[in-house]
C-alpha atoms as a PDB file:
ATOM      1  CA  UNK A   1       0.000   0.000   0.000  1.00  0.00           C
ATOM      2  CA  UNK A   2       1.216   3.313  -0.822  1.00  0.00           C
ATOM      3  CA  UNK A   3       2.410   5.757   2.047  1.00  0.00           C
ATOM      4  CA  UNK A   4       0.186   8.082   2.860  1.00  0.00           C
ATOM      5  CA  UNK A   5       1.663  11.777   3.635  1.00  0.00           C
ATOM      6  CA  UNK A   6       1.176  13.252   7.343  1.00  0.00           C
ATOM      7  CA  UNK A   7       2.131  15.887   9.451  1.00  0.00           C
ATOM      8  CA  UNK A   8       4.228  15.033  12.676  1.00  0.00           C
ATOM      9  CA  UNK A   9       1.534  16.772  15.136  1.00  0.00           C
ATOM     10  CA  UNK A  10      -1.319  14.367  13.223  1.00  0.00           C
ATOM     11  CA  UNK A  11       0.773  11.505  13.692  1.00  0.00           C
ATOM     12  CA  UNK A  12       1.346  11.776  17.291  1.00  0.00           C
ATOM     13  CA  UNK A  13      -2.387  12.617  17.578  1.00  0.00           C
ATOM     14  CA  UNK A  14      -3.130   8.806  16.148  1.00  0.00           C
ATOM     15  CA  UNK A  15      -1.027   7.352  18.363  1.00  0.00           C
ATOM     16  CA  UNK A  16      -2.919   9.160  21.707  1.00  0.00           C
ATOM     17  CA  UNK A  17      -6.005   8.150  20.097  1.00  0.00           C
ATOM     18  CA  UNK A  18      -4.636   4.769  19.493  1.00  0.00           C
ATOM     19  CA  UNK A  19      -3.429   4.209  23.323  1.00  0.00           C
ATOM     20  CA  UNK A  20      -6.705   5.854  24.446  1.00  0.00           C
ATOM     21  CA  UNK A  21      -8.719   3.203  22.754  1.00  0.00           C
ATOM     22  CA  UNK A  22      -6.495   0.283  24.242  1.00  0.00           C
ATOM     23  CA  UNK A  23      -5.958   1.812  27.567  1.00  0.00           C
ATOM     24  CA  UNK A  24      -9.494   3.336  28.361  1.00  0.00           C
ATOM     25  CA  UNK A  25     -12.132   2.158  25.496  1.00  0.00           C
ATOM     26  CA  UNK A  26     -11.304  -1.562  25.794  1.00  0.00           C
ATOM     27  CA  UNK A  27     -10.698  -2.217  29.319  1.00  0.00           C
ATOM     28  CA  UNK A  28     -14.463  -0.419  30.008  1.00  0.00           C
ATOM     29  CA  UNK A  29     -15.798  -2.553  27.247  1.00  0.00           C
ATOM     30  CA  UNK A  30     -14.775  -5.443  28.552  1.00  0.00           C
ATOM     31  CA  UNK A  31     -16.037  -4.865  32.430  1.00  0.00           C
ATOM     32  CA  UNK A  32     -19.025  -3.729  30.825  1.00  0.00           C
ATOM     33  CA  UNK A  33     -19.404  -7.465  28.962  1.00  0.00           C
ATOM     34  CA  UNK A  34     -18.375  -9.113  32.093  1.00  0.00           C
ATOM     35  CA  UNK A  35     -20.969  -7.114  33.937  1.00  0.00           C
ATOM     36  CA  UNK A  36     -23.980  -7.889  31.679  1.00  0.00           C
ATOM     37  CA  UNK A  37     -22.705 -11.334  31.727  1.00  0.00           C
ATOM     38  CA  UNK A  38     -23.366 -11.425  35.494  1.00  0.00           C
ATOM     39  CA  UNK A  39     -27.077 -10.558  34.648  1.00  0.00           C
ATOM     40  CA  UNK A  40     -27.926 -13.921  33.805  1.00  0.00           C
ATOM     41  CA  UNK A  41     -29.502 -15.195  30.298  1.00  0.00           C
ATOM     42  CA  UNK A  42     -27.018 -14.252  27.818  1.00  0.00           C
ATOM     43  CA  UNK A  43     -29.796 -14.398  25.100  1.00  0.00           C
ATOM     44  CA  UNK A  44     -32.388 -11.691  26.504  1.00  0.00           C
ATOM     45  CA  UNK A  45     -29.472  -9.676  27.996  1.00  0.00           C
ATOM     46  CA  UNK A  46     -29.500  -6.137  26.352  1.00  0.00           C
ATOM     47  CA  UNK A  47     -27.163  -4.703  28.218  1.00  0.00           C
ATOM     48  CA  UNK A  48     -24.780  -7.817  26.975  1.00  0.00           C
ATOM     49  CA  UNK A  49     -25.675  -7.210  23.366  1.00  0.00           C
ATOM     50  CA  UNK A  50     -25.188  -3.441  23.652  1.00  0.00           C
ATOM     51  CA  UNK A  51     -21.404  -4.405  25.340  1.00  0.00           C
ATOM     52  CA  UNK A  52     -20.832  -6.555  22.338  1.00  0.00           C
ATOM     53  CA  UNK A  53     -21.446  -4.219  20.035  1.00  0.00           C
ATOM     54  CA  UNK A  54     -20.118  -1.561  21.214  1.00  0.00           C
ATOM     55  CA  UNK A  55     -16.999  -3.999  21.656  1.00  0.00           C
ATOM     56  CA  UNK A  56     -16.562  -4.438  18.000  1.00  0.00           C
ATOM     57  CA  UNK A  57     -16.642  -1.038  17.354  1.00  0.00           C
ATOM     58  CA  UNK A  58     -13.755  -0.096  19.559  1.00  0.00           C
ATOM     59  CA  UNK A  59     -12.007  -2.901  18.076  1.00  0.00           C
ATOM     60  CA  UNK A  60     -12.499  -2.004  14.865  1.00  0.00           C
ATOM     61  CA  UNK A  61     -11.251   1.408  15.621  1.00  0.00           C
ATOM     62  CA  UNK A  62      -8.138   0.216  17.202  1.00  0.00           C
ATOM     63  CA  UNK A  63      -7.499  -1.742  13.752  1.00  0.00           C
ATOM     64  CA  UNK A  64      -8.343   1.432  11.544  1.00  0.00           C
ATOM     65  CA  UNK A  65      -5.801   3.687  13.740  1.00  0.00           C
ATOM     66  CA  UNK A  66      -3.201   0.986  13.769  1.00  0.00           C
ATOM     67  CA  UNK A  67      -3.325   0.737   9.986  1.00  0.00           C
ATOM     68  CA  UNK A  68      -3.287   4.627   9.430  1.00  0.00           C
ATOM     69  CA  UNK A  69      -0.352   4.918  11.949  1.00  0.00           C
ATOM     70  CA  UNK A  70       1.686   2.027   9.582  1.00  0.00           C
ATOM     71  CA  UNK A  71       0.755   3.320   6.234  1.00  0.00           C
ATOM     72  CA  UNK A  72       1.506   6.586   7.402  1.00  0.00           C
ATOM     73  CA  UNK A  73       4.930   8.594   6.284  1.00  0.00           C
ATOM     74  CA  UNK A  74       5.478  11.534   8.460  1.00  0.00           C
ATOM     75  CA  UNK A  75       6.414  14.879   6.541  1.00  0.00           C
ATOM     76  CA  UNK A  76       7.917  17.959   8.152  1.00  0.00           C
ATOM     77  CA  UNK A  77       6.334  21.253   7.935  1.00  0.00           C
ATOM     78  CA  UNK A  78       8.324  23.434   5.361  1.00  0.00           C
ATOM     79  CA  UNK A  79      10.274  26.025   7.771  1.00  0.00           C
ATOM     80  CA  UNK A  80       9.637  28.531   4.372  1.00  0.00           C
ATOM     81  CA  UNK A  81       7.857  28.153   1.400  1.00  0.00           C
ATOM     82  CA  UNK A  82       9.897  29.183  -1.949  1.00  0.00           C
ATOM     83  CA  UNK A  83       6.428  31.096  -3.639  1.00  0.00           C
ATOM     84  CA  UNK A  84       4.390  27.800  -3.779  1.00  0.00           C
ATOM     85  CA  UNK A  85       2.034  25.813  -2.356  1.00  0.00           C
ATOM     86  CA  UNK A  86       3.645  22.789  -0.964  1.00  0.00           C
ATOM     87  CA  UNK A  87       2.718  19.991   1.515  1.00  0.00           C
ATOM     88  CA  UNK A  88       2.074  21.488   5.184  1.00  0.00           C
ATOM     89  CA  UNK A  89       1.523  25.001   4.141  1.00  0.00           C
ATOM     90  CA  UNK A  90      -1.173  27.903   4.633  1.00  0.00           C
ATOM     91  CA  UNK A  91      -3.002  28.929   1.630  1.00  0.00           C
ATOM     92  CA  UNK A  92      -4.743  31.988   1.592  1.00  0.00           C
ATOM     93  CA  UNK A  93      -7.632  32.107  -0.937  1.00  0.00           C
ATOM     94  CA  UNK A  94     -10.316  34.048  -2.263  1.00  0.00           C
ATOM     95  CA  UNK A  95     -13.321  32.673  -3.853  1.00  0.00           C
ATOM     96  CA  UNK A  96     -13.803  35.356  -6.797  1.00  0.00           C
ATOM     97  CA  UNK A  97     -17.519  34.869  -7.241  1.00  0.00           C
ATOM     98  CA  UNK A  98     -18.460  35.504  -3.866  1.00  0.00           C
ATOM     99  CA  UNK A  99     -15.407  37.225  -2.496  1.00  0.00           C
ATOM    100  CA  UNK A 100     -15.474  34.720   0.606  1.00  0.00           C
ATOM    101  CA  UNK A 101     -11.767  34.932   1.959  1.00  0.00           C
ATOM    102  CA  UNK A 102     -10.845  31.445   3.748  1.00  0.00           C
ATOM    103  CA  UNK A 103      -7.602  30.004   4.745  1.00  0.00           C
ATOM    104  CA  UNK A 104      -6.288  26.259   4.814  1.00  0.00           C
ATOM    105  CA  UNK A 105      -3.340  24.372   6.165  1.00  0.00           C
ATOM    106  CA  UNK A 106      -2.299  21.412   3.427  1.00  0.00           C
ATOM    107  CA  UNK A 107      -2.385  18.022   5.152  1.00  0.00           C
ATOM    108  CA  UNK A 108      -2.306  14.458   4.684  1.00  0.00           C
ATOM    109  CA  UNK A 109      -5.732  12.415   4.456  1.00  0.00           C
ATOM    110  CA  UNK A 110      -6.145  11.134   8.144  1.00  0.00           C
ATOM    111  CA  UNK A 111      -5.798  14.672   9.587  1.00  0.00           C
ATOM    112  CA  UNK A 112      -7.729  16.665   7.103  1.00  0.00           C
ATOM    113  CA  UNK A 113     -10.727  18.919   9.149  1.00  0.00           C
ATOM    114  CA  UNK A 114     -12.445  21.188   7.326  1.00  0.00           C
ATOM    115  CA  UNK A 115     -13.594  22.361  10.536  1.00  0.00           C
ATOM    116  CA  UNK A 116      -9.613  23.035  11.827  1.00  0.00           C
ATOM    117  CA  UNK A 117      -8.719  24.889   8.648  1.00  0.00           C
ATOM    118  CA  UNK A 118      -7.157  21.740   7.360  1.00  0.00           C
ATOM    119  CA  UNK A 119      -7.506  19.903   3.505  1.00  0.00           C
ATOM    120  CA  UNK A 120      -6.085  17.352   2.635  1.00  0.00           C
ATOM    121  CA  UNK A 121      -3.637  17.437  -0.280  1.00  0.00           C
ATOM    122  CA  UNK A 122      -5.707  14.512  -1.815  1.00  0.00           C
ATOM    123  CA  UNK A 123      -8.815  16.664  -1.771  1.00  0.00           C
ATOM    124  CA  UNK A 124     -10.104  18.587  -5.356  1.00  0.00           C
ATOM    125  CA  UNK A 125      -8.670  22.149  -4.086  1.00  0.00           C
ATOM    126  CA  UNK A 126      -5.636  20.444  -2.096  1.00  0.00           C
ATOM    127  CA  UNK A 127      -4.647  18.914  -5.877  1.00  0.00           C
ATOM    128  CA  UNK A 128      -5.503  22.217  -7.339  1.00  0.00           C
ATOM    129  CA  UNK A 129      -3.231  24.167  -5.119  1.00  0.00           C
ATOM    130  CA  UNK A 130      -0.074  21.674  -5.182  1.00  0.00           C
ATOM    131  CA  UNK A 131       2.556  23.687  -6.787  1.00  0.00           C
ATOM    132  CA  UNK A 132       0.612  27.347  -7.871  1.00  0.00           C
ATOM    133  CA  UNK A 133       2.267  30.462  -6.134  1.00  0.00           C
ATOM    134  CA  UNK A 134       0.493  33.589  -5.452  1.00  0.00           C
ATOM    135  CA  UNK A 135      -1.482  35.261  -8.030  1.00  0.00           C
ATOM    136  CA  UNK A 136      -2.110  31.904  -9.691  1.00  0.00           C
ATOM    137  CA  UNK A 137      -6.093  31.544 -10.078  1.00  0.00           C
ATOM    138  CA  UNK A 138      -7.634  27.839  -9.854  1.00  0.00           C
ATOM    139  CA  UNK A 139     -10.673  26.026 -10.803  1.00  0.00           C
ATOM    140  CA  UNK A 140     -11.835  23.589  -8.438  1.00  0.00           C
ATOM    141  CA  UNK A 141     -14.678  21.304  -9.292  1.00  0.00           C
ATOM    142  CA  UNK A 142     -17.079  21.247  -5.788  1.00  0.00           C
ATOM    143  CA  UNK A 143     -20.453  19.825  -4.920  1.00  0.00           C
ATOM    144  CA  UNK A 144     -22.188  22.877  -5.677  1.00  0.00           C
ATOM    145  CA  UNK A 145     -20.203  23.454  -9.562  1.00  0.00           C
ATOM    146  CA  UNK A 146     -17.180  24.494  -9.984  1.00  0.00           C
ATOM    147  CA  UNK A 147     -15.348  27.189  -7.896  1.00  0.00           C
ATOM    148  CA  UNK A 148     -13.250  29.533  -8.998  1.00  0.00           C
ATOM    149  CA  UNK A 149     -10.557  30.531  -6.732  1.00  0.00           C
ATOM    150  CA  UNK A 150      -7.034  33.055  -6.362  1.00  0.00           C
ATOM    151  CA  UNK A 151      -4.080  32.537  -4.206  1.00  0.00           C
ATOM    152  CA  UNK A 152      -3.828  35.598  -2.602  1.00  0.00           C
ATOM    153  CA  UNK A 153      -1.013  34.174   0.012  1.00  0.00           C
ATOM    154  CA  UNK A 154       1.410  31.288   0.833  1.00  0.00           C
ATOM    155  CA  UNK A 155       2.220  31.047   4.471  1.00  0.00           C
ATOM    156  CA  UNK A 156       4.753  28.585   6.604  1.00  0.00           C
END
């Protein structure tokens, strides 16, 4: 499987998430099964079935995490950016149909948040921005049609 590009900060952020869900999700799961268990009839126990489940999703988890943490190739943030847009940067950008000013750091898949001011470099702007400087106008094809977009700055 190819490696997949992330920052150092998102890749010690997986592995607190990781030990949380061995150290504190599992170990509650489990007294929580052994618990219901003590409850009697296994077979009309909800409070077992809701354990189990609940079980297999932290476990499931725990695989997901472990396998982002292993295909996962840590990248150091640029300490400046030579005039384009490069993994771990800022990008600055103004939508020129609305004139909506918004501003992104570039970051691998498992640490993208929309929410945090992170894209991922995988995403349909992250691809667009990969290698323009400022000045350099993109078209980005989004939900809603496509968006067209300036680079007004490139920040460390």
């Amino acid at each position: 499987m190819a490696r997949v590009p992330i920052t150092r900060a998102g890749y010690e952020k997986l592995k607190t998430e990781l030990q949380r869900l061995q150290k504190e999700e599992r170990p509650m799961v489990i007294k929580a099964i052994e618990e219901a268990r003590g409850h009697g009839d296994l077979s009309e126990n909800a409070e077992y079935d809701a354990a189990k489940e609940k079980q297999g999703i932290i476990e499931g988890k725990i695989q997901e995490t472990t396998e982002r943490l292993q295909n996962s190739e840590i990248v150091d943030l640029p300490g400046e950016v030579d005039g384009r847009v490069i993994f771990g940067c800022k990008v600055v950008l103004e939508d020129l149909e609305t004139g909506v000013v918004s501003s992104y750091r570039l970051v691998g898949p498992y640490e993208a948040d929309v929410t945090e001011g992170t894209i991922s470099v995988t995403s349909p702007i992250g691809k667009a921005l990969i290698g323009r400087g400022e000045g350099d106008e993109i078209k980005v094809q989004a939900p809603k049609g496509v968006r067209n977009m300036e680079i007004l700055e490139i920040l460390t």
